[in-house]
Protein backbone atom coordinates (compact mmCIF):
# COMPACT_ATOMS: atom_id res chain seq x y z
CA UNK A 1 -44.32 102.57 39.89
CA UNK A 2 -41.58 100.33 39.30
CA UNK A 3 -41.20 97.66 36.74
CA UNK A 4 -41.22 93.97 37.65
CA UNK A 5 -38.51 92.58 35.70
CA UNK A 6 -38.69 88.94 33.77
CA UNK A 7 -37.59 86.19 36.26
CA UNK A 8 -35.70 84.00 33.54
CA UNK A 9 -34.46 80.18 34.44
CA UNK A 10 -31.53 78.53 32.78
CA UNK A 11 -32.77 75.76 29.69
CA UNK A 12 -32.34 72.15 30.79
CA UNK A 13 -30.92 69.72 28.62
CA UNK A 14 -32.73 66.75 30.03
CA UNK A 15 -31.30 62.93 28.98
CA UNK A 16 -34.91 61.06 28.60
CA UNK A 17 -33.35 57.89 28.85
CA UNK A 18 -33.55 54.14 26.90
CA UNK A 19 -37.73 55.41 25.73
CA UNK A 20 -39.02 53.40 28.90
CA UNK A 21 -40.42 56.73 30.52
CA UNK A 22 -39.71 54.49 33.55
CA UNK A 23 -36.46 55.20 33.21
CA UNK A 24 -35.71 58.45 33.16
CA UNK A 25 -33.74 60.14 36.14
CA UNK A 26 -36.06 61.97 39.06
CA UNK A 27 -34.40 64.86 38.16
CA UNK A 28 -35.34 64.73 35.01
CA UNK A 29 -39.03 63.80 35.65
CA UNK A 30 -39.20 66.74 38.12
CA UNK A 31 -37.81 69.09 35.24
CA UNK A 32 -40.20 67.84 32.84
CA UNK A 33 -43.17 68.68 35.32
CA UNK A 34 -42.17 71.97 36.19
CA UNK A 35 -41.60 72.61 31.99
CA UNK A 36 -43.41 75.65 30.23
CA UNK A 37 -41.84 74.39 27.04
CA UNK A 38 -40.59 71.19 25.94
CA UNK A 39 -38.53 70.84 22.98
CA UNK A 40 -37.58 66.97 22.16
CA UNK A 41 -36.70 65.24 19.03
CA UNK A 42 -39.92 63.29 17.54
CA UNK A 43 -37.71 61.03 15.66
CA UNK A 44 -35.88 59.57 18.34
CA UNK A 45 -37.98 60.69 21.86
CA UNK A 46 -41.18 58.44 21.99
CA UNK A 47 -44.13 61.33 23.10
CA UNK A 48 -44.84 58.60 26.06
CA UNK A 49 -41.98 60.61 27.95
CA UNK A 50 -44.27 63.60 27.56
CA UNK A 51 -46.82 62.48 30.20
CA UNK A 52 -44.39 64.17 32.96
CA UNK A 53 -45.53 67.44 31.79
CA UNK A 54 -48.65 69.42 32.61
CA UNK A 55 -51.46 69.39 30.64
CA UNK A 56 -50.72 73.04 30.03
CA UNK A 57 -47.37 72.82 28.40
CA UNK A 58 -46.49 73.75 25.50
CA UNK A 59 -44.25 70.56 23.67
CA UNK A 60 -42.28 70.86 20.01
CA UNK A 61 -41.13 68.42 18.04
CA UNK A 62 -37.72 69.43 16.76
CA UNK A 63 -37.07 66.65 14.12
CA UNK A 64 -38.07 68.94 11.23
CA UNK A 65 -36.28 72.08 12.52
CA UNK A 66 -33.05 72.85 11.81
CA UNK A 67 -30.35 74.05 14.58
CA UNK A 68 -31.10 78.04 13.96
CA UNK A 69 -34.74 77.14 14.11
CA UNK A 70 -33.81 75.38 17.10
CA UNK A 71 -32.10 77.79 19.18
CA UNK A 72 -34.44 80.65 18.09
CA UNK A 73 -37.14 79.00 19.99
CA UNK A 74 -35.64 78.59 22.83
CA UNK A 75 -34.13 82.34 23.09
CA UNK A 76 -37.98 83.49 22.58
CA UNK A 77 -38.99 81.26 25.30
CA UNK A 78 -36.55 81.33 27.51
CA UNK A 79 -36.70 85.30 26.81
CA UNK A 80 -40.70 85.29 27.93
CA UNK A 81 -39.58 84.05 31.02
CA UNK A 82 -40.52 80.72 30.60
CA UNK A 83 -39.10 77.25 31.70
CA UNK A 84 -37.42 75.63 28.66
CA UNK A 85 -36.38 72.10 28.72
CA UNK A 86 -34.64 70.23 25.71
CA UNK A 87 -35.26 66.61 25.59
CA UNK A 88 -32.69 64.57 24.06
CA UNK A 89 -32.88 60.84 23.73
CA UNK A 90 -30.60 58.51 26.09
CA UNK A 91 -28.11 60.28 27.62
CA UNK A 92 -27.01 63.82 25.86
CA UNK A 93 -23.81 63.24 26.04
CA UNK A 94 -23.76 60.54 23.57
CA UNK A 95 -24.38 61.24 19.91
CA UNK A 96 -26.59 63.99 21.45
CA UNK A 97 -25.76 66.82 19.19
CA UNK A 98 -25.68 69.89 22.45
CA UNK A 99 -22.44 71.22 21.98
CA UNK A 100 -23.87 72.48 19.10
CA UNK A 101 -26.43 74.16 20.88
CA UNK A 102 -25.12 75.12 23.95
CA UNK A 103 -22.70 77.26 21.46
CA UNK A 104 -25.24 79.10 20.34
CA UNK A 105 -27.01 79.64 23.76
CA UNK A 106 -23.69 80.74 25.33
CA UNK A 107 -23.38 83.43 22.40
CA UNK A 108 -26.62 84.64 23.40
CA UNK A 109 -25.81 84.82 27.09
CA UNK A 110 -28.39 82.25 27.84
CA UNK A 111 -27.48 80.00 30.68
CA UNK A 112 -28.36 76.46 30.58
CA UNK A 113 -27.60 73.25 32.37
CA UNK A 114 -27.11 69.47 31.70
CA UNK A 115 -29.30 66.71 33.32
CA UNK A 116 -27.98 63.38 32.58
CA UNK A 117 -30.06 60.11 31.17
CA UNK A 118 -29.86 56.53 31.12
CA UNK A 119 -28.05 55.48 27.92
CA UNK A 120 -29.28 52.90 26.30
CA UNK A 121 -26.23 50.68 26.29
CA UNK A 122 -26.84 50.09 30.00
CA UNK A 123 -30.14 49.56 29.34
CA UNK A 124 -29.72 47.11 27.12
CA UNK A 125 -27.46 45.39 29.66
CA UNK A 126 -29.67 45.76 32.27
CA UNK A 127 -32.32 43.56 29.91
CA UNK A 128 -30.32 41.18 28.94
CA UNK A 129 -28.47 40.61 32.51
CA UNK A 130 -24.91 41.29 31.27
CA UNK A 131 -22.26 42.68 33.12
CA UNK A 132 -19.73 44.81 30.43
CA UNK A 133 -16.85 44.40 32.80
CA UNK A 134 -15.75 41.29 34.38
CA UNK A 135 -12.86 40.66 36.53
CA UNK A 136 -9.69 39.46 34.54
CA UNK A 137 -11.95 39.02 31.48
CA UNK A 138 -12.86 42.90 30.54
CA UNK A 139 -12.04 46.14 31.75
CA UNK A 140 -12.71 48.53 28.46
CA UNK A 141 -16.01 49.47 27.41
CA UNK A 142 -16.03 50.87 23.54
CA UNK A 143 -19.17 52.94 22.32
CA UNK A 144 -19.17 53.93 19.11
CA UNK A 145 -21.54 54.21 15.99
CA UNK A 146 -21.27 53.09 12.30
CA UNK A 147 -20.15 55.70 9.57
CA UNK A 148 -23.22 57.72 8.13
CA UNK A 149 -23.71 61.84 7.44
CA UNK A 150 -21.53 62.12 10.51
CA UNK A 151 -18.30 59.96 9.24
CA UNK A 152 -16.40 58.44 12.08
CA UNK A 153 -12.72 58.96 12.28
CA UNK A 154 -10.36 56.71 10.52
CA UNK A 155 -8.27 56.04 13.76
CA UNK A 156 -11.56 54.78 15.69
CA UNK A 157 -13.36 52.41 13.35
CA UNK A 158 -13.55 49.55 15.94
CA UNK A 159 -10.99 47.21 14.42
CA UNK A 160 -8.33 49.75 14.02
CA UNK A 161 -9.39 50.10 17.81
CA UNK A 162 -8.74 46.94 18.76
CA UNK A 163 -6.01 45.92 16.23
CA UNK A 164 -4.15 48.93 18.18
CA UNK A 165 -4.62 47.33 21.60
CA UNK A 166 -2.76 44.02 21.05
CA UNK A 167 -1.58 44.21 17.38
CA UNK A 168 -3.90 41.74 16.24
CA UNK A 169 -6.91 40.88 13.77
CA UNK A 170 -10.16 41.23 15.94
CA UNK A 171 -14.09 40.83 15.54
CA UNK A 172 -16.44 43.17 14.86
CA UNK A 173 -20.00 43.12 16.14
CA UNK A 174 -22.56 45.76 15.52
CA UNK A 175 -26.39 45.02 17.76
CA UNK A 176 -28.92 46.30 16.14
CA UNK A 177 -33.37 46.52 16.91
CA UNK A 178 -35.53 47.19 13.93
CA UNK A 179 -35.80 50.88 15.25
CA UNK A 180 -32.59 51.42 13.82
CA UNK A 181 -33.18 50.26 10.29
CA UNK A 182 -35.46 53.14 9.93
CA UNK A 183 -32.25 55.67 10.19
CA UNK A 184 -31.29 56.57 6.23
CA UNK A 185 -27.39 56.65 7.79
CA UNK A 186 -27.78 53.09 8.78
CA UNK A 187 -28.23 52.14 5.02
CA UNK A 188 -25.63 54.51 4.12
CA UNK A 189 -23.38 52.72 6.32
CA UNK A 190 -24.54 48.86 5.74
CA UNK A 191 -23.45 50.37 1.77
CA UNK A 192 -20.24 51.82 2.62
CA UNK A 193 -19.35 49.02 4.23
CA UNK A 194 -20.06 46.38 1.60
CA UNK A 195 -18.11 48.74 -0.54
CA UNK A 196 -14.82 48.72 1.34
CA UNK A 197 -15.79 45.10 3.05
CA UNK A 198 -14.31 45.47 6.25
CA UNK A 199 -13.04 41.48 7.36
CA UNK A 200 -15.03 40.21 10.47
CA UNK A 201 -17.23 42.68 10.63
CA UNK A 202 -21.21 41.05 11.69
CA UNK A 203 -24.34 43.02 12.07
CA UNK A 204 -26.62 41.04 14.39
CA UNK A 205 -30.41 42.20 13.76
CA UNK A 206 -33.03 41.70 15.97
CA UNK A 207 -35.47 40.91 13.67
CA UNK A 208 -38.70 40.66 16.31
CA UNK A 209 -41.66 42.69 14.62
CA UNK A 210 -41.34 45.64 17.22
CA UNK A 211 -39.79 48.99 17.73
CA UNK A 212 -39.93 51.70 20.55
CA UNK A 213 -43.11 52.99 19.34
CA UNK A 214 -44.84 49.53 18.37
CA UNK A 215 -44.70 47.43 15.37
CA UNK A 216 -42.82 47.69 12.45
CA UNK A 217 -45.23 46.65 10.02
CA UNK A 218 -47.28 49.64 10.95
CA UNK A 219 -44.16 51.77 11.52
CA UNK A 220 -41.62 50.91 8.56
CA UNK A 221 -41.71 47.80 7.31
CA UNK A 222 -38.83 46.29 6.84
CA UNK A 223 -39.89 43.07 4.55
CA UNK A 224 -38.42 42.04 2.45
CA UNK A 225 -35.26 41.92 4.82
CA UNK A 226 -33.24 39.05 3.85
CA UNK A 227 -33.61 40.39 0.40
CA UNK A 228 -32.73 43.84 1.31
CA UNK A 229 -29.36 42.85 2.38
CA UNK A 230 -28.51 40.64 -0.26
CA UNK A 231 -29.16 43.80 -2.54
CA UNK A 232 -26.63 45.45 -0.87
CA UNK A 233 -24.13 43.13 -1.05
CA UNK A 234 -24.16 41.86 2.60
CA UNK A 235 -23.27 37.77 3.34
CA UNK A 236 -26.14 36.66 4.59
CA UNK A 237 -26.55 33.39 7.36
CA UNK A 238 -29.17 31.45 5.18
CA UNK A 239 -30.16 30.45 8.52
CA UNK A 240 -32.63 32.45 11.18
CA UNK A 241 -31.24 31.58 14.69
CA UNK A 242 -33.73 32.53 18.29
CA UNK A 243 -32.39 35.34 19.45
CA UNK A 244 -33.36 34.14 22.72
CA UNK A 245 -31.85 31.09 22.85
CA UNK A 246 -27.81 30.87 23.77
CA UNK A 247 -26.96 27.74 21.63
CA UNK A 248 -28.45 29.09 19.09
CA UNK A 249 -26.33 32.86 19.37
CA UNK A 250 -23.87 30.01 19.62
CA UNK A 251 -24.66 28.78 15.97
CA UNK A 252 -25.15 31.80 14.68
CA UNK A 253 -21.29 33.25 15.73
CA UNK A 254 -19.90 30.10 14.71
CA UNK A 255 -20.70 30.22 11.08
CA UNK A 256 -19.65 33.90 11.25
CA UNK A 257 -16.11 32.45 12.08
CA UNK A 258 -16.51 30.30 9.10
CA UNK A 259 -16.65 32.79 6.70
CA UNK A 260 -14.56 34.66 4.52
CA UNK A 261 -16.69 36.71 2.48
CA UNK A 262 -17.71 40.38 4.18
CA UNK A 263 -19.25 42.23 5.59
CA UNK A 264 -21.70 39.41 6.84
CA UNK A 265 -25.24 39.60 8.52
CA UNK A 266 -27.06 37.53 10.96
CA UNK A 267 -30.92 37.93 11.38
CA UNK A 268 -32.10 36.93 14.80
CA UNK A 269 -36.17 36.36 15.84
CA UNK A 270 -37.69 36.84 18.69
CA UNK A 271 -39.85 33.82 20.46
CA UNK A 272 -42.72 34.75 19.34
CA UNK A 273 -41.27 34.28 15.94
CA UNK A 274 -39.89 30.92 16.50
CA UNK A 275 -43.14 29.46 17.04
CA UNK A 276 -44.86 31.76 14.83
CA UNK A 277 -46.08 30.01 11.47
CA UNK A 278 -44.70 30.14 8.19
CA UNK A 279 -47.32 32.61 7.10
CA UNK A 280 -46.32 35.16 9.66
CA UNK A 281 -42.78 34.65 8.91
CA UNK A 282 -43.23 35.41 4.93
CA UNK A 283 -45.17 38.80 5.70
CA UNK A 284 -42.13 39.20 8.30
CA UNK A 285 -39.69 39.02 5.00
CA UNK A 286 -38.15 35.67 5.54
CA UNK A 287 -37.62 33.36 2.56
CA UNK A 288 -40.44 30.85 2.59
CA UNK A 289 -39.10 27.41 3.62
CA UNK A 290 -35.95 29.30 5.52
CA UNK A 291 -34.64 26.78 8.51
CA UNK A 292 -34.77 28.06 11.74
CA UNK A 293 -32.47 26.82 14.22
CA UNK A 294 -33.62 24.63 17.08
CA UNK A 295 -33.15 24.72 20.59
């Protein structure tokens, strides 16, 4: 009687996309369904992505395994015959740690394959209707990341980027969500950069109350914020601007331009938060009697 040998298929690393489950590719989706064992990153992969997969498969959160831990999952798995699919957050291409792993699986002889996501950035610009390249205005789209555990290499901190382009002095602007302020590298980075105070450089929080996974109060909460950055060092606008609101971004850039102390930070709210009352805003970790801007 012969043997029936182990069909194996090659691991997927699938791109879940922006967290809107929405949004991820078909291919993707269709990957997920067909998935014996899904491997995604808790920390950064909301579990709402995991409703593509059947009730019978078997998911692992990878956020407090380390890369050997990692890849000797998938080898049993992918070993057993079984359908392995990595799920990385946005697109994995981008800050999405594979090459690290596909290294390994190649020195195992284990195929694999790469399924492309929707990065956030373009989902970002998708919400906000923006178009990153206009005729005669822009033509070069930057992505980059601020300096944490990973550093980021001398020659492309974003105003030696720029200042490279056109010999010049230019404006740096880093968009953040609340989501992010959980991330201990974003604190390492908010205090390396008040330590070697970068000129023009402006974080711009979206201070709204909400992450990917819901709110922040029942998340991380973030209050007291304005104090937080003051503590390290940061030049705080005294004043809260509507995020929502153009004149009011407006504002807000304006007094950037007028200052000369760095780096400096701009808190924006959401509407809700505009209209919200003072008592809201306090447990929010505003400064009681802060202005807000008006429309």
């Amino acid at each position: 009687m012969q043997s029936v040998s182990t069909v194996r298929y090659p691991v997927q690393f699938v791109g879940a996309g922006p967290g809107d489950p929405d949004l991820i590719t078909v291919k993707g989706q269709k990957s997920l369904m067909a998935a014996d064992t899904v491997i995604y990153a808790g920390s950064l992969v909301p579990q709402a992505l995991l409703k593509w997969t059947r009730p019978e498969t078997l998911s692992i959160d990878s956020a407090p395994l380390n890369l050997d831990q990692i890849v000797d999952i998938i080898t049993t798995h992918w070993d057993a015959g079984k359908r392995v699919v990595r799920l990385h957050t946005g697109d994995p291409s981008l800050y999405g740690a594979i090459f690290e792993q596909m290294a390994a699986l190649d020195a195992r002889n284990i195929p694999f394959a790469v399924i492309p996501g929707v990065t956030a950035a373009f989902a970002a610009a998708a919400s906000m209707g923006l178009e990153y390249t206009l005729p005669e205005i822009s033509q070069t789209l930057i992505l980059t990341r601020m300096a944490g555990r990973t550093p980021v290499p001398e020659l492309e901190n974003l105003d030696a980027l720029a200042a490279r382009l056109q010999k010049k002095s230019y404006w740096s602007y880093v968009i953040m969500g609340e989501g992010c302020l959980d991330e201990g590298q974003t604190w390492e980075g908010f205090m390396a950069a008040a330590k070697f105070k970068p000129e023009r450089l402006v974080a711009l929080i979206d201070y709204n109350g909400f992450q990917l996974d819901g709110s922040s109060d029942e998340i991380m909460p973030l209050a007291p914020l304005f104090e937080k950055f003051n503590a390290f060092q940061w030049n705080v606008a005294p004043t809260l601007f509507n995020g929502h609101q153009v004149k009011d971004v407006q504002r807000a850039l304006d007094w950037a331009n007028q200052q000369t102390e760095w780096p400096a930070a701009i808190i924006s709210i959401s509407e809700w938060r505009s209209t919200a009352s003072s008592s809201i805003l306090a447990s929010g970790g505003t400064p009681t009697g802060l202005p807000i801007m008006s429309r």
